[in-house]
N, C-alpha and C. Protein backbone atom coordinates (compact mmCIF):
# COMPACT_ATOMS: atom_id res chain seq x y z
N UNK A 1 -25.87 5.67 -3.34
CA UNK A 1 -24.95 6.78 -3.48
C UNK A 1 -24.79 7.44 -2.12
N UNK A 2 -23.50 7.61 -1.64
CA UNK A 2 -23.05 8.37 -0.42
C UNK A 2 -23.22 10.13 -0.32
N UNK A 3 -23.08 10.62 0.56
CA UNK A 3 -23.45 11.98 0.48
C UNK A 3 -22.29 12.66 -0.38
N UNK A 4 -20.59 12.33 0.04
CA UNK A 4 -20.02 12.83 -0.81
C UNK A 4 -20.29 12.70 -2.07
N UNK A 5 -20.85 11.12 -2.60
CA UNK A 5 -20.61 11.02 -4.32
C UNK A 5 -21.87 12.53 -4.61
N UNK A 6 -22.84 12.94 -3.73
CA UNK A 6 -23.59 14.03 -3.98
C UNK A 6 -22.65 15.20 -4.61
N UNK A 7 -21.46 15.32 -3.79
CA UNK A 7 -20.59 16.77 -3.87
C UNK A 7 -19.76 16.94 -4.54
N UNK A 8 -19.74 15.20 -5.39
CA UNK A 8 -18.17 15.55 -6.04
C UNK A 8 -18.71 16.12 -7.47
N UNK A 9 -17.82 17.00 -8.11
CA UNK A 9 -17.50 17.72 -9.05
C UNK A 9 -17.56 16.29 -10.54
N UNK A 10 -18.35 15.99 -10.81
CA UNK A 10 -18.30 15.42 -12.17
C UNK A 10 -17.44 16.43 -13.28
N UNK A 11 -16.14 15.68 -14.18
CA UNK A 11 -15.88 15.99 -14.67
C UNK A 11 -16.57 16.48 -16.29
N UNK A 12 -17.26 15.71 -16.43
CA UNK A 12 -18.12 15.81 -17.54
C UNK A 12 -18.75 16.50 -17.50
N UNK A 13 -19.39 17.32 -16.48
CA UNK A 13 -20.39 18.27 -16.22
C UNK A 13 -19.95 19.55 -16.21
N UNK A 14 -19.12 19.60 -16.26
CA UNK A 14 -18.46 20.87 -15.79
C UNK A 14 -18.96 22.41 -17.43
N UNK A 15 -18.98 23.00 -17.40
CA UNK A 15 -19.69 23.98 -18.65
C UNK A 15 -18.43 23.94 -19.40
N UNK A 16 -17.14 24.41 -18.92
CA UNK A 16 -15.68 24.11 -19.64
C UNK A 16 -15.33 22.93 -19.85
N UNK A 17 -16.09 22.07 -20.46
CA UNK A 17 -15.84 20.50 -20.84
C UNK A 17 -14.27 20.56 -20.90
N UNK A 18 -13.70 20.94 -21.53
CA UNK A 18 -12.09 20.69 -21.82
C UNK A 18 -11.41 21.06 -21.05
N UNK A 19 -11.89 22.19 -20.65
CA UNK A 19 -10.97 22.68 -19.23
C UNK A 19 -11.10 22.17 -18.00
N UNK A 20 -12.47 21.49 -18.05
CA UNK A 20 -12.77 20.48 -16.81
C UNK A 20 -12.27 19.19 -17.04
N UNK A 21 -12.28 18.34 -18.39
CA UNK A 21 -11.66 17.33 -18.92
C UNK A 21 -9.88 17.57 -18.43
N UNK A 22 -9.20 18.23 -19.06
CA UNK A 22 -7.81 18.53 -18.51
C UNK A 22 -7.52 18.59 -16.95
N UNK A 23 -8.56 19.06 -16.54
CA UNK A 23 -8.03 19.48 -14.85
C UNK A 23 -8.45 17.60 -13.82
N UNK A 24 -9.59 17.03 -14.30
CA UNK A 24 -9.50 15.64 -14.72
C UNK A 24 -8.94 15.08 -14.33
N UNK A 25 -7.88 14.70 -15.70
CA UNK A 25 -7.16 14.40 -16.06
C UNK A 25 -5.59 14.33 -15.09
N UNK A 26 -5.35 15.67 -15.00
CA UNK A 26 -4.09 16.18 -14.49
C UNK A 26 -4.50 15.79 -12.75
N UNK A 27 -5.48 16.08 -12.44
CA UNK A 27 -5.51 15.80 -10.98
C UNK A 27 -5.60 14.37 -10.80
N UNK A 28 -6.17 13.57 -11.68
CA UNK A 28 -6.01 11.80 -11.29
C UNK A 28 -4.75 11.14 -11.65
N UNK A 29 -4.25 11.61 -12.81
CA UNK A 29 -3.07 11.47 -12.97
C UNK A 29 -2.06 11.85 -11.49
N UNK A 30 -2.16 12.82 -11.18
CA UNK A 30 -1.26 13.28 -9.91
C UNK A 30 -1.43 12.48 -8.72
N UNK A 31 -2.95 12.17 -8.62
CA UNK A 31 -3.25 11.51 -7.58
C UNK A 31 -2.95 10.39 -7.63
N UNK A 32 -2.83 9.28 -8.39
CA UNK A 32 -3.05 8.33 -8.59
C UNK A 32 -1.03 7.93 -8.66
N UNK A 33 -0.41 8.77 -9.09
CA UNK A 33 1.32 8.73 -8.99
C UNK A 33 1.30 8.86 -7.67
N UNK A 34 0.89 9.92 -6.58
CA UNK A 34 1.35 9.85 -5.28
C UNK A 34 0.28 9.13 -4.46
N UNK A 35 -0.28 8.68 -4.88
CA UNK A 35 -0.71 7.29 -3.47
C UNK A 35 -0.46 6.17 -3.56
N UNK A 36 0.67 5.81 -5.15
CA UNK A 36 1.55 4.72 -5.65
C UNK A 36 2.86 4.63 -4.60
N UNK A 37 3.76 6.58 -4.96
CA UNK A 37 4.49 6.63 -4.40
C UNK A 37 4.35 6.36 -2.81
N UNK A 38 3.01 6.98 -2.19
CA UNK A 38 3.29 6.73 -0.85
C UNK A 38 3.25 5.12 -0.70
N UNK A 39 2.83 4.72 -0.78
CA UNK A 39 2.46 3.04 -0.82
C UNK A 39 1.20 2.60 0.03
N UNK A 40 -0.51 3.72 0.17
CA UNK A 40 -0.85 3.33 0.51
C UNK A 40 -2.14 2.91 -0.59
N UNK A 41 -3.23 1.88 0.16
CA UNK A 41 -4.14 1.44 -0.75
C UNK A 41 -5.30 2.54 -1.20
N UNK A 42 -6.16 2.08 -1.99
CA UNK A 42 -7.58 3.05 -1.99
C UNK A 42 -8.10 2.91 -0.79
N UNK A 43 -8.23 2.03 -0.23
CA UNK A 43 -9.07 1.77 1.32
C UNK A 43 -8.56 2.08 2.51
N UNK A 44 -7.32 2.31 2.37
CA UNK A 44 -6.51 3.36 3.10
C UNK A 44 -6.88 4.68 2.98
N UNK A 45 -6.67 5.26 1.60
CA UNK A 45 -7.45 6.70 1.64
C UNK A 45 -8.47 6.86 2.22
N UNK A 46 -9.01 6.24 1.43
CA UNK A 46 -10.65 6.27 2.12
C UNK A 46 -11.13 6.40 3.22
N UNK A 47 -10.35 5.43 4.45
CA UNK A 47 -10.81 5.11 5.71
C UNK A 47 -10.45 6.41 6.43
N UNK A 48 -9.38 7.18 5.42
CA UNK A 48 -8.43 8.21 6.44
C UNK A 48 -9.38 9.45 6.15
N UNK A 49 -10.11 9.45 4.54
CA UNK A 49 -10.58 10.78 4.35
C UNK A 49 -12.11 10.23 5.19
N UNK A 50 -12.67 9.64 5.23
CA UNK A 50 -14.32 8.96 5.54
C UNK A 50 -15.38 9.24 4.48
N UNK A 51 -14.02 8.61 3.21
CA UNK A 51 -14.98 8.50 1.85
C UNK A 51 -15.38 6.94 1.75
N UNK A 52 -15.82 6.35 0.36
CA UNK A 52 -15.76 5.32 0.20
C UNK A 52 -14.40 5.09 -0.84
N UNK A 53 -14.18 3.54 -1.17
CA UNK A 53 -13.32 3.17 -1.80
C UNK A 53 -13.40 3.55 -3.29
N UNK A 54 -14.89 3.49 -3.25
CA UNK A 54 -15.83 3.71 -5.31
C UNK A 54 -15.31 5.49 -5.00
N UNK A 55 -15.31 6.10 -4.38
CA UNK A 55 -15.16 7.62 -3.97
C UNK A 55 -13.59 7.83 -4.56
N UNK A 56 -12.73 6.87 -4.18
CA UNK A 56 -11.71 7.53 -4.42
C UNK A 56 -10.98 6.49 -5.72
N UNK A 57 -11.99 5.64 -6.19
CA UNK A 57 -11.47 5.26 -7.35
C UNK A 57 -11.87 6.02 -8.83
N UNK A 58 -13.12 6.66 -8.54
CA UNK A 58 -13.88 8.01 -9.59
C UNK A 58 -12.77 8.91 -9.34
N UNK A 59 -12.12 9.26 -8.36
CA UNK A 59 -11.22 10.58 -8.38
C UNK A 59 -9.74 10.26 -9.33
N UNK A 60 -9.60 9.05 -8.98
CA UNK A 60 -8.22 8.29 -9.48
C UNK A 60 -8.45 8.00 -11.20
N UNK A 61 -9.54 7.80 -11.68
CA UNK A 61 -9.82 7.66 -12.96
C UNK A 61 -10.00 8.79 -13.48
N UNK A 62 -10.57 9.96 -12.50
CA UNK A 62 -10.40 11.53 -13.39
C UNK A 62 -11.97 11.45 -13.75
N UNK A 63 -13.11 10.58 -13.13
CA UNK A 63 -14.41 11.06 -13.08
C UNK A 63 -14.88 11.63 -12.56
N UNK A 64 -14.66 11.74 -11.54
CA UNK A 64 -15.05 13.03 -10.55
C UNK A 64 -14.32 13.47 -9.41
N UNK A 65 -13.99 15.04 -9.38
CA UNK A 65 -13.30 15.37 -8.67
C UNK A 65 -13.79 15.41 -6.94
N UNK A 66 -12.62 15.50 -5.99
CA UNK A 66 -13.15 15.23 -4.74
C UNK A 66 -13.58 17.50 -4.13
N UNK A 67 -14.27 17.12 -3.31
CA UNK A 67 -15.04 18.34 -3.07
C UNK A 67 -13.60 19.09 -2.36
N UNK A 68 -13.71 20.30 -2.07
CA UNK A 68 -12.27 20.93 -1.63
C UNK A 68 -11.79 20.38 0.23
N UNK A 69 -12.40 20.02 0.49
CA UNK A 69 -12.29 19.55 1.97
C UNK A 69 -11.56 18.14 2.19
N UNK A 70 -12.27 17.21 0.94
CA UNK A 70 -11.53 16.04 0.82
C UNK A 70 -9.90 16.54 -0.06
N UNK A 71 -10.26 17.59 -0.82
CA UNK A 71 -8.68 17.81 -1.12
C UNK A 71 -7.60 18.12 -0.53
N UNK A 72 -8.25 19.17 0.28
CA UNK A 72 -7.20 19.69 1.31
C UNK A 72 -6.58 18.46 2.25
N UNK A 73 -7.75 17.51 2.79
CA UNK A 73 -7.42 16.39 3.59
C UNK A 73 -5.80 15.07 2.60
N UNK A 74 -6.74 15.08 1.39
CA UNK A 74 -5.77 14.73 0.44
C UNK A 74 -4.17 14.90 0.64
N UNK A 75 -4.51 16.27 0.38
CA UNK A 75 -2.67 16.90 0.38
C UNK A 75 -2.09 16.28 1.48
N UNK A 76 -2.83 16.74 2.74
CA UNK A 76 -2.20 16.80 4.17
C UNK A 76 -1.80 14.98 4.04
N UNK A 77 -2.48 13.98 3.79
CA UNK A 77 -2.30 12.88 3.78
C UNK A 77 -1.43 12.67 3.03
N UNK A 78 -1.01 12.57 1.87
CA UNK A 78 0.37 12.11 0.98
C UNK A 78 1.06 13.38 1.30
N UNK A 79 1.04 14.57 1.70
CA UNK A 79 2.25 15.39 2.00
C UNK A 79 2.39 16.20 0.46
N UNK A 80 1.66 16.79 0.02
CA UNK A 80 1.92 17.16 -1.52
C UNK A 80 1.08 18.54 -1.10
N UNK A 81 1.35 19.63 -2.12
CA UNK A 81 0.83 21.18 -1.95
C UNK A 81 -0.74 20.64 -2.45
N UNK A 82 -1.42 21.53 -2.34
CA UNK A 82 -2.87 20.94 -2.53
C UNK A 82 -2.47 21.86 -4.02
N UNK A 83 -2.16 22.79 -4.18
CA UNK A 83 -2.34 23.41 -5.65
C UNK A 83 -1.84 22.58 -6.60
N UNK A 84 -0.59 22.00 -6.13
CA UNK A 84 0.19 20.95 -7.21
C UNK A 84 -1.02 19.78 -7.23
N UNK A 85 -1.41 19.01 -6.49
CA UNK A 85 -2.61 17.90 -6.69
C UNK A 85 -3.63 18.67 -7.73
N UNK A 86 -4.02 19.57 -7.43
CA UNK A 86 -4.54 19.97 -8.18
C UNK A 86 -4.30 20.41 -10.00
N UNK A 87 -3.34 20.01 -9.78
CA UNK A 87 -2.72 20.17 -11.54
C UNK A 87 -1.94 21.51 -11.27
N UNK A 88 -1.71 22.56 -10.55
CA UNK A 88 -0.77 23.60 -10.75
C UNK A 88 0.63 23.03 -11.05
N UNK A 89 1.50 24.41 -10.92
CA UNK A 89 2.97 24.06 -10.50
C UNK A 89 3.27 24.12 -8.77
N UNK A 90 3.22 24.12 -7.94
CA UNK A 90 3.68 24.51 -6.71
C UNK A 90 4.61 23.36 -6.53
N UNK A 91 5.58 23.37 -5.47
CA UNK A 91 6.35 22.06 -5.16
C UNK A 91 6.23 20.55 -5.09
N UNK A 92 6.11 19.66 -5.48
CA UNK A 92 5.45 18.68 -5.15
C UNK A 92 5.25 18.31 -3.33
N UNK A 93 6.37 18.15 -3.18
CA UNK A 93 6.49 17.62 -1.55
C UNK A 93 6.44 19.33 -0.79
N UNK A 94 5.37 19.01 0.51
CA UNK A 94 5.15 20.11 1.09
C UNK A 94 6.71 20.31 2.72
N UNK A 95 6.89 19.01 2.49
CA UNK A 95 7.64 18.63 3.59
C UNK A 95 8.89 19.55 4.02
């Protein structure tokens, strides 16, 4: 196990099971549409955030969320509001 898989946010763990289940959900879902749309790979993310590939395939399945540093990095990389990745409403494209 890598130091991040230490930091990431297990969805299951969370005390608001459902509200942590939904947010999940909505953030892998999001994630997983815009690193389609951009056209790059998991090992692309990865190499860009200095996660692993298993790192950002738990985030993409909605098992565990990435810590706020890899999110923010996130956004800046596909170009998306970090609140919208995050399941809000904000704009999609920050551009």
């Amino acid at each position: 196990m890598n130091a991040h898989s230490l930091t990431d946010h297990h969805v299951s763990d969370s005390s608001e099971n459902s509200g942590g289940q939904r947010l999940g959900r909505a953030f892998a879902a999001r994630l997983d549409m815009t690193i389609k749309r951009s056209r790059l790979t998991s090992q692309r993310v990865a190499k860009s955030l200095g996660v692993t590939e298993g790192d950002v395939a738990l985030w993409r399945a909605g098992i565990t969320l990435p810590r706020n540093a890899d999110c923010r990095r996130l956004s800046e990389l596909l170009h998306v509001d970090m609140s919208w990745l995050s399941g809000g409403s904000s704009l999609e494209d920050k551009r």
